[in-house]
N, C-alpha and C. Protein backbone atom coordinates (compact mmCIF):
# COMPACT_ATOMS: atom_id res chain seq x y z
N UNK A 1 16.73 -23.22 -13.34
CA UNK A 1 15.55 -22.83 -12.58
C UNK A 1 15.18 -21.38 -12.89
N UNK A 2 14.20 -21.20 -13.28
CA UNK A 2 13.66 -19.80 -13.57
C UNK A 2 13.50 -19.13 -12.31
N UNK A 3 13.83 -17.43 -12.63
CA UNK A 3 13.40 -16.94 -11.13
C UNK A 3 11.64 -16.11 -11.00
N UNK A 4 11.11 -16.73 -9.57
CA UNK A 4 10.23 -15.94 -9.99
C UNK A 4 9.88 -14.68 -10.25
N UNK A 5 8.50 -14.37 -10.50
CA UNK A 5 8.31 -12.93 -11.19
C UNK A 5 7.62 -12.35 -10.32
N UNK A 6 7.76 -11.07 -9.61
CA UNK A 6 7.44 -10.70 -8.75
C UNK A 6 6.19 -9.91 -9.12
N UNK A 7 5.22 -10.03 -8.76
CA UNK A 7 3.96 -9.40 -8.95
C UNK A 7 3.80 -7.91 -8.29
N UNK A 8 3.43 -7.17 -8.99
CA UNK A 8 2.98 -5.87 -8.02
C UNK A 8 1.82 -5.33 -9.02
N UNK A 9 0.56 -4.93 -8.41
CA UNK A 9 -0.62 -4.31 -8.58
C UNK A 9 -0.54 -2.93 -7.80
N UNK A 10 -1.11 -2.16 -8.41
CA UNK A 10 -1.09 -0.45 -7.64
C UNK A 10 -2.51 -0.57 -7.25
N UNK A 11 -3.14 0.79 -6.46
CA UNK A 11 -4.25 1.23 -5.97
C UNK A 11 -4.03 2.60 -6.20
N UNK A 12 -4.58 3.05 -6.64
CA UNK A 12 -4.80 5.02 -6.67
C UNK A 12 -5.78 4.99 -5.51
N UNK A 13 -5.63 5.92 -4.60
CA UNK A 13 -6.91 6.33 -3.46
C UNK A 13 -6.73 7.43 -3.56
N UNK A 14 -6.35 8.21 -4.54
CA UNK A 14 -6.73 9.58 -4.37
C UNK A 14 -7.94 10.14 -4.43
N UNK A 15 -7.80 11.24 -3.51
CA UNK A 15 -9.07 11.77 -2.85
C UNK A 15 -9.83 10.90 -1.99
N UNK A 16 -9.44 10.15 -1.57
CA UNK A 16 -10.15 9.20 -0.42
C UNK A 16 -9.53 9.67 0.88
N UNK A 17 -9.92 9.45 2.59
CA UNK A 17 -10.18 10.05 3.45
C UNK A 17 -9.76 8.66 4.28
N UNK A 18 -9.12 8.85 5.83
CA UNK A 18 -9.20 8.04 6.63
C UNK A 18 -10.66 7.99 6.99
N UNK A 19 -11.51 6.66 7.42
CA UNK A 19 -10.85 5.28 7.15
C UNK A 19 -10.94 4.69 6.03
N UNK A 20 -11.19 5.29 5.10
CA UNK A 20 -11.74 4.66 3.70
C UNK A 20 -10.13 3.93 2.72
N UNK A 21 -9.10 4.50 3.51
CA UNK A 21 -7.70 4.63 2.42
C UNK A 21 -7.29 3.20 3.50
N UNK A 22 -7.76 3.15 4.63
CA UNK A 22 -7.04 1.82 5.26
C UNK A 22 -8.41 0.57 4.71
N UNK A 23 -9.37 0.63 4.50
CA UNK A 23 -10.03 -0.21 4.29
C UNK A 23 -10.15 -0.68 3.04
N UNK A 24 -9.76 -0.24 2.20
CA UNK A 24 -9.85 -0.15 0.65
C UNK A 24 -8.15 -0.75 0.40
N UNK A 25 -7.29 -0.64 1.22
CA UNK A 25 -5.75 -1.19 0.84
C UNK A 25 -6.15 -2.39 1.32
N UNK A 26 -6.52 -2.67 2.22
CA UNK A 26 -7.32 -3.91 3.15
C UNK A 26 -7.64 -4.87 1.88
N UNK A 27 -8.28 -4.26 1.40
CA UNK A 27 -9.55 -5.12 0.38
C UNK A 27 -8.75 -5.77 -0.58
N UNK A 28 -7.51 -4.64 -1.44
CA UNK A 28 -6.87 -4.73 -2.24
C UNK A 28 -6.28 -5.82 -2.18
N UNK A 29 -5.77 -6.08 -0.56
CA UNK A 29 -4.02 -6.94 -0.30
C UNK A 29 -5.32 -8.33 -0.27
N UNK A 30 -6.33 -8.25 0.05
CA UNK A 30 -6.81 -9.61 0.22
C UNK A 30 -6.94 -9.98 -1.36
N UNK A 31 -7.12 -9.66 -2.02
CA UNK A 31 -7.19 -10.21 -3.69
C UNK A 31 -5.56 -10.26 -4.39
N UNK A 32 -4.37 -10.10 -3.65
CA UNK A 32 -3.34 -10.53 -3.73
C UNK A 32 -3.02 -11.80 -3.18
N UNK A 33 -1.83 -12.35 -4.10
CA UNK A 33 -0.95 -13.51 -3.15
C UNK A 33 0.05 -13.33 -2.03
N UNK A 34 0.11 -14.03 -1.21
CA UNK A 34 1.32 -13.42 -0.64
C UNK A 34 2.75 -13.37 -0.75
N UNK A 35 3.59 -12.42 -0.76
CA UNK A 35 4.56 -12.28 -1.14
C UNK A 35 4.48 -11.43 -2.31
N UNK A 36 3.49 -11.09 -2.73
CA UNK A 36 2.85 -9.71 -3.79
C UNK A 36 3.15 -8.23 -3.47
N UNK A 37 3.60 -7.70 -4.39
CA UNK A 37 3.52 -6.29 -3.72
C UNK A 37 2.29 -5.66 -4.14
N UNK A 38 1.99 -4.82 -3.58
CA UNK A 38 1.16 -3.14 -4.00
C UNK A 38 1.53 -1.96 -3.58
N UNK A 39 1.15 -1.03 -4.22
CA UNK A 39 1.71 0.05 -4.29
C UNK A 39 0.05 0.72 -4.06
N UNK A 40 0.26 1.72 -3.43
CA UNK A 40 -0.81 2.64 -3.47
C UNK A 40 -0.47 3.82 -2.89
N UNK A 41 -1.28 4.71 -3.42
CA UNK A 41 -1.01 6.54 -3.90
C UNK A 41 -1.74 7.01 -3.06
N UNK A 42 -1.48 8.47 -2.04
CA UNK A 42 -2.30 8.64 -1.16
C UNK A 42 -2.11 10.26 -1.62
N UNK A 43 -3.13 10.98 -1.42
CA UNK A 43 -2.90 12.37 -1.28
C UNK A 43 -3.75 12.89 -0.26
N UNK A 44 -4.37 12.26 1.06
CA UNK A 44 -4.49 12.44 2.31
C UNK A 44 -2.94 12.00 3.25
N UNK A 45 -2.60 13.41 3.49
CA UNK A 45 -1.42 13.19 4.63
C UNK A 45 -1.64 11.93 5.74
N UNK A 46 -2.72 12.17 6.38
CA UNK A 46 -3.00 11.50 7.61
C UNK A 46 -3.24 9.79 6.66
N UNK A 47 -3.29 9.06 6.16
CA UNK A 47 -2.92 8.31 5.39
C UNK A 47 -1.82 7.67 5.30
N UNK A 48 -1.11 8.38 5.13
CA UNK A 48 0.68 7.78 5.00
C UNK A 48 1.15 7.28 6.25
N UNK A 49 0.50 7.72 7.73
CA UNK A 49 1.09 7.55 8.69
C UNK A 49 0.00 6.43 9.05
N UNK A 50 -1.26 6.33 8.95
CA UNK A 50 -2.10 5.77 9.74
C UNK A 50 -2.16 4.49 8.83
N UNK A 51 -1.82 4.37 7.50
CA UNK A 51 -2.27 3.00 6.43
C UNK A 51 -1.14 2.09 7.27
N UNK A 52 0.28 2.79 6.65
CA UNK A 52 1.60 1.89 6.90
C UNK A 52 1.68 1.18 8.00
N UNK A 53 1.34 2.06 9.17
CA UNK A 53 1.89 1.64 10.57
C UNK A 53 0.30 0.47 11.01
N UNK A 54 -0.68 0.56 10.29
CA UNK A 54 -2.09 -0.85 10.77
C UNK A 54 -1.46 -1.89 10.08
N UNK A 55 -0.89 -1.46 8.69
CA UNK A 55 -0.62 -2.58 8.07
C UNK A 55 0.80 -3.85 8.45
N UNK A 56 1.45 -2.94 9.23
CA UNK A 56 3.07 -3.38 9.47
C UNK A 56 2.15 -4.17 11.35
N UNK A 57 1.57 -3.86 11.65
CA UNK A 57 0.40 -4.50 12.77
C UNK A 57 0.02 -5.66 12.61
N UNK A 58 -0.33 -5.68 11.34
CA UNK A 58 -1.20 -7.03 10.35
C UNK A 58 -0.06 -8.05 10.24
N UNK A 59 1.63 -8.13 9.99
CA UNK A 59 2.36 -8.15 9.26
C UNK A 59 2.88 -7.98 8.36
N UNK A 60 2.36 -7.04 7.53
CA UNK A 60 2.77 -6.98 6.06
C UNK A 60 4.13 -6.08 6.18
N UNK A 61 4.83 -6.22 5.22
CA UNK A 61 5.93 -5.18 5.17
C UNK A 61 5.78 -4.08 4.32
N UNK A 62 6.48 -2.85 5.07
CA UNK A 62 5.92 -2.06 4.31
C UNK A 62 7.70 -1.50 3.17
N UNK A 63 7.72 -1.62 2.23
CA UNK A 63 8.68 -1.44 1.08
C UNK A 63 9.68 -0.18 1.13
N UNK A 64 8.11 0.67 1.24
CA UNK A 64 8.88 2.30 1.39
C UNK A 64 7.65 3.02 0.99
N UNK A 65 8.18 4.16 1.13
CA UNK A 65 6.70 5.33 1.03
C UNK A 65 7.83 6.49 0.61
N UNK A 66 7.45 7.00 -0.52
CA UNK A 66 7.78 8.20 -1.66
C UNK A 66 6.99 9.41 -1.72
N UNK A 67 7.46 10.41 -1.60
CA UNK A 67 6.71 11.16 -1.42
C UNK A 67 6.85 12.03 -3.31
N UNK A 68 5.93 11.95 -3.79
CA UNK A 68 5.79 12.32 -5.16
C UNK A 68 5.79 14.04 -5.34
N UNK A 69 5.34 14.44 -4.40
CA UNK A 69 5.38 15.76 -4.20
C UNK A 69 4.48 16.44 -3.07
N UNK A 70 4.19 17.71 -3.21
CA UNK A 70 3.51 18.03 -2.12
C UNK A 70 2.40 17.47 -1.64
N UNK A 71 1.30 16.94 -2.51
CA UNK A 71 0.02 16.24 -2.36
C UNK A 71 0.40 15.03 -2.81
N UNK A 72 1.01 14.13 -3.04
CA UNK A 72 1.11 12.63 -3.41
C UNK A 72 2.24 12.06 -2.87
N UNK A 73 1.76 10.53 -1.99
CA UNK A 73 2.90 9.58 -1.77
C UNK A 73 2.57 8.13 -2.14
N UNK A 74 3.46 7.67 -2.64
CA UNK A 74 3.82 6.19 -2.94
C UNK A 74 3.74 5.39 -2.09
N UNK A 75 3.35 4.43 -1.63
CA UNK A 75 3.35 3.48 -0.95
C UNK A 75 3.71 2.15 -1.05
N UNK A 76 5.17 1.51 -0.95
CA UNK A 76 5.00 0.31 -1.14
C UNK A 76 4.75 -1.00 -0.16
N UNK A 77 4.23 -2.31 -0.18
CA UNK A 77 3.86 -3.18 0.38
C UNK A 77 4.01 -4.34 0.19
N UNK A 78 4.59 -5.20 1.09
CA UNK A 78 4.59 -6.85 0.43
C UNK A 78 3.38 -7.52 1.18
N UNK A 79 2.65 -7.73 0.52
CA UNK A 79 1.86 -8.85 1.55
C UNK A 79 1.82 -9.97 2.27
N UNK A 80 2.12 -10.12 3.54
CA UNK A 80 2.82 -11.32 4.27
C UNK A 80 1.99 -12.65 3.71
């Protein structure tokens, strides 16, 4: 039995602004399957706290969040 292959698609939102960074991950996870990951890049602080915690609301899980450096974090996501 082959195992499956786990899909993951990214989103860059850099330079995007609450609410535009929760509505635009929104958009993203709906053109995924579920059980898909994405990853998306935030360099609005208020972002990291406000995407993860609507989305973990929704059900989705959230993977982990990386902080790349002072202006950039990683975001990961499975889509329920």
């Amino acid at each position: 039995m082959q195992d499956m292959v786990n899909m993951t698609t990214e989103l860059d939102l850099r330079g995007e602004v609450c609410p535009y960074t929760f509505v635009k991950t929104k958009l993203k996870l709906e053109e995924i399957e579920c059980g898909e990951e994405l990853i998306v890049a935030f360099d609005h602080a208020p972002a990291v706290e406000n995407v993860p915690g609507n989305l973990k609301n929704e059900g989705h899980k959230i993977l982990g969040i990386e902080k790349k450096d002072d202006h950039l974090w990683k975001v990961r996501i499975r889509k329920a």
